[in-house]
C-alpha atoms as a PDB file:
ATOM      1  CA  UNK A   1      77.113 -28.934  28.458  1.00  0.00           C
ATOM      2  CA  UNK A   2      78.574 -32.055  26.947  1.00  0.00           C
ATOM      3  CA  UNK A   3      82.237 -32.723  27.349  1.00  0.00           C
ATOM      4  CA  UNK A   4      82.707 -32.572  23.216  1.00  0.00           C
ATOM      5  CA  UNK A   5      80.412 -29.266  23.334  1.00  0.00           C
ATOM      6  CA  UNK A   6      82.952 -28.114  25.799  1.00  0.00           C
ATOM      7  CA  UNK A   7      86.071 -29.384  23.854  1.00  0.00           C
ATOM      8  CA  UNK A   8      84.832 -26.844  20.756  1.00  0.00           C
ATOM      9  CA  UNK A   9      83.336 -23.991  22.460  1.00  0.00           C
ATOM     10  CA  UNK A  10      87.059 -24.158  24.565  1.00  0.00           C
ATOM     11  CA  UNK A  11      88.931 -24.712  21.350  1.00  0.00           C
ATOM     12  CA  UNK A  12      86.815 -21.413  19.500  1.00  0.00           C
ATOM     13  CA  UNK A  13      87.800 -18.983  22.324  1.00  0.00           C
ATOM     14  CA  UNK A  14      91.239 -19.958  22.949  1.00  0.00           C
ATOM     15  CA  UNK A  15      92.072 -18.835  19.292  1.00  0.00           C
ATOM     16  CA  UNK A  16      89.827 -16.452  19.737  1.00  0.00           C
ATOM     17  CA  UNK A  17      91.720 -14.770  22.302  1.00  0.00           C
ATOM     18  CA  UNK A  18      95.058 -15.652  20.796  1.00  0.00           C
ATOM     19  CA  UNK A  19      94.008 -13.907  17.964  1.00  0.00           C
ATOM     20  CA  UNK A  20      93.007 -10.889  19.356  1.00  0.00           C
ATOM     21  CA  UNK A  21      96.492 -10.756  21.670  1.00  0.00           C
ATOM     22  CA  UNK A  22      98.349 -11.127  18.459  1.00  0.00           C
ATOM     23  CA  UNK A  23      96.703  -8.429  16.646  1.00  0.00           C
ATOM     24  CA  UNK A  24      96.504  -5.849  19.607  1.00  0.00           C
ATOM     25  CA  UNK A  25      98.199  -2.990  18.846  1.00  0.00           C
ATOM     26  CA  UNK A  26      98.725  -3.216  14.753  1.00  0.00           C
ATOM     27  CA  UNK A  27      98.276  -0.156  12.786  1.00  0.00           C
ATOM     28  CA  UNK A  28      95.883   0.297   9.747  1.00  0.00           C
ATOM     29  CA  UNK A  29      99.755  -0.258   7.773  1.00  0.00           C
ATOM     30  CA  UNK A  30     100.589  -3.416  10.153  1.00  0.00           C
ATOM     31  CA  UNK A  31      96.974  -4.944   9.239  1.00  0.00           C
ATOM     32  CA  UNK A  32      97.384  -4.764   5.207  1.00  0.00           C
ATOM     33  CA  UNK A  33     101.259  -6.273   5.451  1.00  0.00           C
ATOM     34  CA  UNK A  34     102.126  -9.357   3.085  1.00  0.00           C
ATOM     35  CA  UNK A  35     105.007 -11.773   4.088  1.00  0.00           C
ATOM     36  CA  UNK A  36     105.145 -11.776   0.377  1.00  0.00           C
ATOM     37  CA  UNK A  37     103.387 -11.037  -2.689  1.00  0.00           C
ATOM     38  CA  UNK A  38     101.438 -14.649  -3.114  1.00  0.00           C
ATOM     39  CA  UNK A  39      99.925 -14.211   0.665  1.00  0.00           C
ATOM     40  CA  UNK A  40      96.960 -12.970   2.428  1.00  0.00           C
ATOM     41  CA  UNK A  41      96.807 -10.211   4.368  1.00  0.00           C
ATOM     42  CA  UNK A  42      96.284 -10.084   8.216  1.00  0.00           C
ATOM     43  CA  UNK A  43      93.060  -7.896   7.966  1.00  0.00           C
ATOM     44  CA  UNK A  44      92.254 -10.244   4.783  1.00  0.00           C
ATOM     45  CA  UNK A  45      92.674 -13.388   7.334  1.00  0.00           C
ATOM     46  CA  UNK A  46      90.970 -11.616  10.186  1.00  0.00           C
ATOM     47  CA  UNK A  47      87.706 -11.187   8.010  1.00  0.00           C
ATOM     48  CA  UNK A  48      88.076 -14.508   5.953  1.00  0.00           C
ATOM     49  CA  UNK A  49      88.046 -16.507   9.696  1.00  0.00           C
ATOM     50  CA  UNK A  50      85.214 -14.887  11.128  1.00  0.00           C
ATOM     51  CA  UNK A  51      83.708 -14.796   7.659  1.00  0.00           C
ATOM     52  CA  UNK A  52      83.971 -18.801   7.529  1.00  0.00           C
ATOM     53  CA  UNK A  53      82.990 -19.112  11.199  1.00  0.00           C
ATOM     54  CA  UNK A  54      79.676 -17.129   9.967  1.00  0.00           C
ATOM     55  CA  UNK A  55      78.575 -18.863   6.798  1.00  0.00           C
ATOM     56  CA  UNK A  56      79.454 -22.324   8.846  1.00  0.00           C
ATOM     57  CA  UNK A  57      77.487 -21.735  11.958  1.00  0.00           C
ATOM     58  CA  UNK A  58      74.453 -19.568  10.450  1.00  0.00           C
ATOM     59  CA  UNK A  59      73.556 -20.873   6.606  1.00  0.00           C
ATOM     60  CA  UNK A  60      74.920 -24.530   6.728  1.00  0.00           C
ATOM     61  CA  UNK A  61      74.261 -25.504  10.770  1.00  0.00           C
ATOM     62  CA  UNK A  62      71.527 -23.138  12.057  1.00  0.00           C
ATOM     63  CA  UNK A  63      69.732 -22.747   8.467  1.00  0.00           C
ATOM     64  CA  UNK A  64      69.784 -19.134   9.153  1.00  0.00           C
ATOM     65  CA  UNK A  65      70.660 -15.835   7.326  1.00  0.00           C
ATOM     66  CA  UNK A  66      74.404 -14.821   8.304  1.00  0.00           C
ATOM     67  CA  UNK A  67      75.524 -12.145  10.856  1.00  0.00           C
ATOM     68  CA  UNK A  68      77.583 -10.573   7.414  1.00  0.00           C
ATOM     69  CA  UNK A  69      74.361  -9.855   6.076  1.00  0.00           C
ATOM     70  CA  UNK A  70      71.503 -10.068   8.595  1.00  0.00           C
ATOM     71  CA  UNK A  71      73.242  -7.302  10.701  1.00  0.00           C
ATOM     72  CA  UNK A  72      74.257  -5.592   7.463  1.00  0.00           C
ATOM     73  CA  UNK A  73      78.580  -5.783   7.595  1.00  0.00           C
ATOM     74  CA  UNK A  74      78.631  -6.616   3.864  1.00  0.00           C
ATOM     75  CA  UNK A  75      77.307  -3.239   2.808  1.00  0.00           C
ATOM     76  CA  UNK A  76      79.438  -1.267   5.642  1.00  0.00           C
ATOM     77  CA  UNK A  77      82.639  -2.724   4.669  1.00  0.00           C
ATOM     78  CA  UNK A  78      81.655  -2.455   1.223  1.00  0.00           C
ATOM     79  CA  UNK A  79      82.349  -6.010   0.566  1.00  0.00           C
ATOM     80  CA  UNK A  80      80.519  -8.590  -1.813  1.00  0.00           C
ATOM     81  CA  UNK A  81      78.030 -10.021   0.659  1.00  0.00           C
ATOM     82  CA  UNK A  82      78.030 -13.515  -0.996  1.00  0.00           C
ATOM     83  CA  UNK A  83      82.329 -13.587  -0.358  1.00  0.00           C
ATOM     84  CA  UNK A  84      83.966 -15.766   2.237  1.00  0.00           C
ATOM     85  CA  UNK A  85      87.126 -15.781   0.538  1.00  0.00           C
ATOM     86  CA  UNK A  86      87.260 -18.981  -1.212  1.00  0.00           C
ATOM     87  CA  UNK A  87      88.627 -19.015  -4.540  1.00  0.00           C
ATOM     88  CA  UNK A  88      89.718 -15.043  -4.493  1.00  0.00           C
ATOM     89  CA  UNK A  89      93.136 -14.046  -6.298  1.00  0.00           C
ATOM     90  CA  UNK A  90      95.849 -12.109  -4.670  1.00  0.00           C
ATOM     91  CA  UNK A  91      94.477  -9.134  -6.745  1.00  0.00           C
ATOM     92  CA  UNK A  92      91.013  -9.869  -4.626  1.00  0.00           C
ATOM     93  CA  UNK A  93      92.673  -9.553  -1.659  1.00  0.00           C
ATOM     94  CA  UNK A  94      94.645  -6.655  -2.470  1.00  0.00           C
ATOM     95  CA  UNK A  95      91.645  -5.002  -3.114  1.00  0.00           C
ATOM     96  CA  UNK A  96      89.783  -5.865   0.033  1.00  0.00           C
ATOM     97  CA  UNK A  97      88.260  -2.509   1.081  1.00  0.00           C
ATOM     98  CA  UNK A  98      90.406  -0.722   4.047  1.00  0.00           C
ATOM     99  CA  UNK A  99      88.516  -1.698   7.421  1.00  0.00           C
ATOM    100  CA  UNK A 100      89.560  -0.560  10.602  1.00  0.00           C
ATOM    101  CA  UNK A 101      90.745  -3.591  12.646  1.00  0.00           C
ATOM    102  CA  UNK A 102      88.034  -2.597  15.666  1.00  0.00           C
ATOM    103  CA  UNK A 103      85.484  -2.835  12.756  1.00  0.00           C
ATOM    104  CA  UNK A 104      86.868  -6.278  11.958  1.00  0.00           C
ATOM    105  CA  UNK A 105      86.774  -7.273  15.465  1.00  0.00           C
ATOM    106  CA  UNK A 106      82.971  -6.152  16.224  1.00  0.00           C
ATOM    107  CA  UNK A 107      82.266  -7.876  13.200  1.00  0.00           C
ATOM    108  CA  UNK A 108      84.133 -11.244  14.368  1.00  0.00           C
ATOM    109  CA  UNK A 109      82.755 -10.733  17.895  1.00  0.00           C
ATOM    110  CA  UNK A 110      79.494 -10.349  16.657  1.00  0.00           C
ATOM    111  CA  UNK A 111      79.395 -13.751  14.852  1.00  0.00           C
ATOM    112  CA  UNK A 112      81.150 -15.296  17.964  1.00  0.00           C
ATOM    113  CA  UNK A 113      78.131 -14.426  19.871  1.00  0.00           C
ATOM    114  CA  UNK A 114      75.629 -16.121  17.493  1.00  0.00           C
ATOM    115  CA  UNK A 115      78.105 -19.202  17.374  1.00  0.00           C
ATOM    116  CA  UNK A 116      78.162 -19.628  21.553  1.00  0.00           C
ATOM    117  CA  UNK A 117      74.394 -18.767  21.678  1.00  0.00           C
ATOM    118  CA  UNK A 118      73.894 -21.603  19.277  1.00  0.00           C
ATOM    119  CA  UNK A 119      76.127 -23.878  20.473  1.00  0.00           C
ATOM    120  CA  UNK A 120      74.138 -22.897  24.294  1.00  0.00           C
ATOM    121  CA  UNK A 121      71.072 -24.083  22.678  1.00  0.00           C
ATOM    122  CA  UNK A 122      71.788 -27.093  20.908  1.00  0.00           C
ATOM    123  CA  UNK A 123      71.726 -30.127  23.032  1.00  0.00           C
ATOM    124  CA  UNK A 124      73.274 -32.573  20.940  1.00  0.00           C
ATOM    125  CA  UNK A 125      75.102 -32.971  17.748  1.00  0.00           C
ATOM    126  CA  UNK A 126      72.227 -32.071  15.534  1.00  0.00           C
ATOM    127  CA  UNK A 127      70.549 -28.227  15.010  1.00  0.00           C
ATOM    128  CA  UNK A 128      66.949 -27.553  13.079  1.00  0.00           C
ATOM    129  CA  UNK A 129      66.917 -31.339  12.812  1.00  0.00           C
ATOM    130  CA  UNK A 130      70.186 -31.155  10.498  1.00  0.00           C
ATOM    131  CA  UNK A 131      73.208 -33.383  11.543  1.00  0.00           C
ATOM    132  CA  UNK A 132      75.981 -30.678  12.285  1.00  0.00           C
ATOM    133  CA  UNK A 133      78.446 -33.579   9.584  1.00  0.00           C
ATOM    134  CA  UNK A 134      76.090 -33.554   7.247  1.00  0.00           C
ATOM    135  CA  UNK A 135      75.434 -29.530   7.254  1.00  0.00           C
ATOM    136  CA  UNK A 136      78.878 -29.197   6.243  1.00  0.00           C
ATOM    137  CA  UNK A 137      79.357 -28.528   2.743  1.00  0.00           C
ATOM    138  CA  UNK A 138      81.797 -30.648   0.445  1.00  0.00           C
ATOM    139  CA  UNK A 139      84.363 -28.052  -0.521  1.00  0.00           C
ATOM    140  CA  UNK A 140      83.958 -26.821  -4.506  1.00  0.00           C
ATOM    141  CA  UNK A 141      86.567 -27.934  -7.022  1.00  0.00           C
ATOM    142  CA  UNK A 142      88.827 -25.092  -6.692  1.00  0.00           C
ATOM    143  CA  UNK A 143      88.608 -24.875  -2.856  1.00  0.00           C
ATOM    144  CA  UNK A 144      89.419 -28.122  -2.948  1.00  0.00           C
ATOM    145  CA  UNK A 145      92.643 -27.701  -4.660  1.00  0.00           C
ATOM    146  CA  UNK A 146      93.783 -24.680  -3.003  1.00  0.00           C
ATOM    147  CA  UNK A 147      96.963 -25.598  -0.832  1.00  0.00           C
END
């Protein structure tokens, strides 16, 4: 593996594992809490990260379908299967179904697999012929102008 493969897959499990320390142990009620009214969620910021991790790695690097869909996690978490997050109000995330936070996890875990499998496979910056910079999509407008 190339030392800047290493550098990423190393960076992706270290937060993955610091994420999963700091959420061990939260209740379904510790999972929905707001610091205030005008932020996300932890459950909302779970799913939005491995949610973004997904669309990134599957439709815009790998050209495939996403582990949200493919492996059907949209329709059990009764979620809009095109969402990632971006652009949703506070009411949107308000009204994020209740998940169970192992049922977040599996999810997350489950796109973590595709992501090191892919990032196994791919031998240099480039995957299906597509360079990884260029698969990246400019942000829209309003992502672009959210803080």
């Amino acid at each position: 593996m190339s030392p800047c493969k290493a550098a990423i897959q190393s960076g992706l499990e270290e937060y993955l594992q610091a994420l999963k320390r700091a959420i061990e142990g939260l209740t379904p009620t510790d999972i929905r809490w707001q610091a205030t009214p005008h932020t996300n969620h932890i459950a909302w910021l779970v799913w939005h990260m491995a949610r973004v991790e997904d669309r990134w790695v599957n439709r815009h690097l790998r050209g495939t379908a996403e582990v949200w869909t493919a492996d059907g996690w949209a329709d059990r978490f009764g979620m809009d299967p095109e969402s990632t997050g971006f652009g949703q109000t506070m009411e949107d995330v308000r009204a994020m179904p209740e998940i169970a936070l192992t049922d977040l996890r599996a999810y997350f875990d489950a796109v973590r697999a595709v992501t090191r499998q892919s990032m196994c496979r791919t031998e240099s910056p480039k995957t299906n012929g597509r360079d990884w910079a260029k698969s990246i999509p400019e942000p829209t407008k309003r992502e672009a102008s959210e803080p």
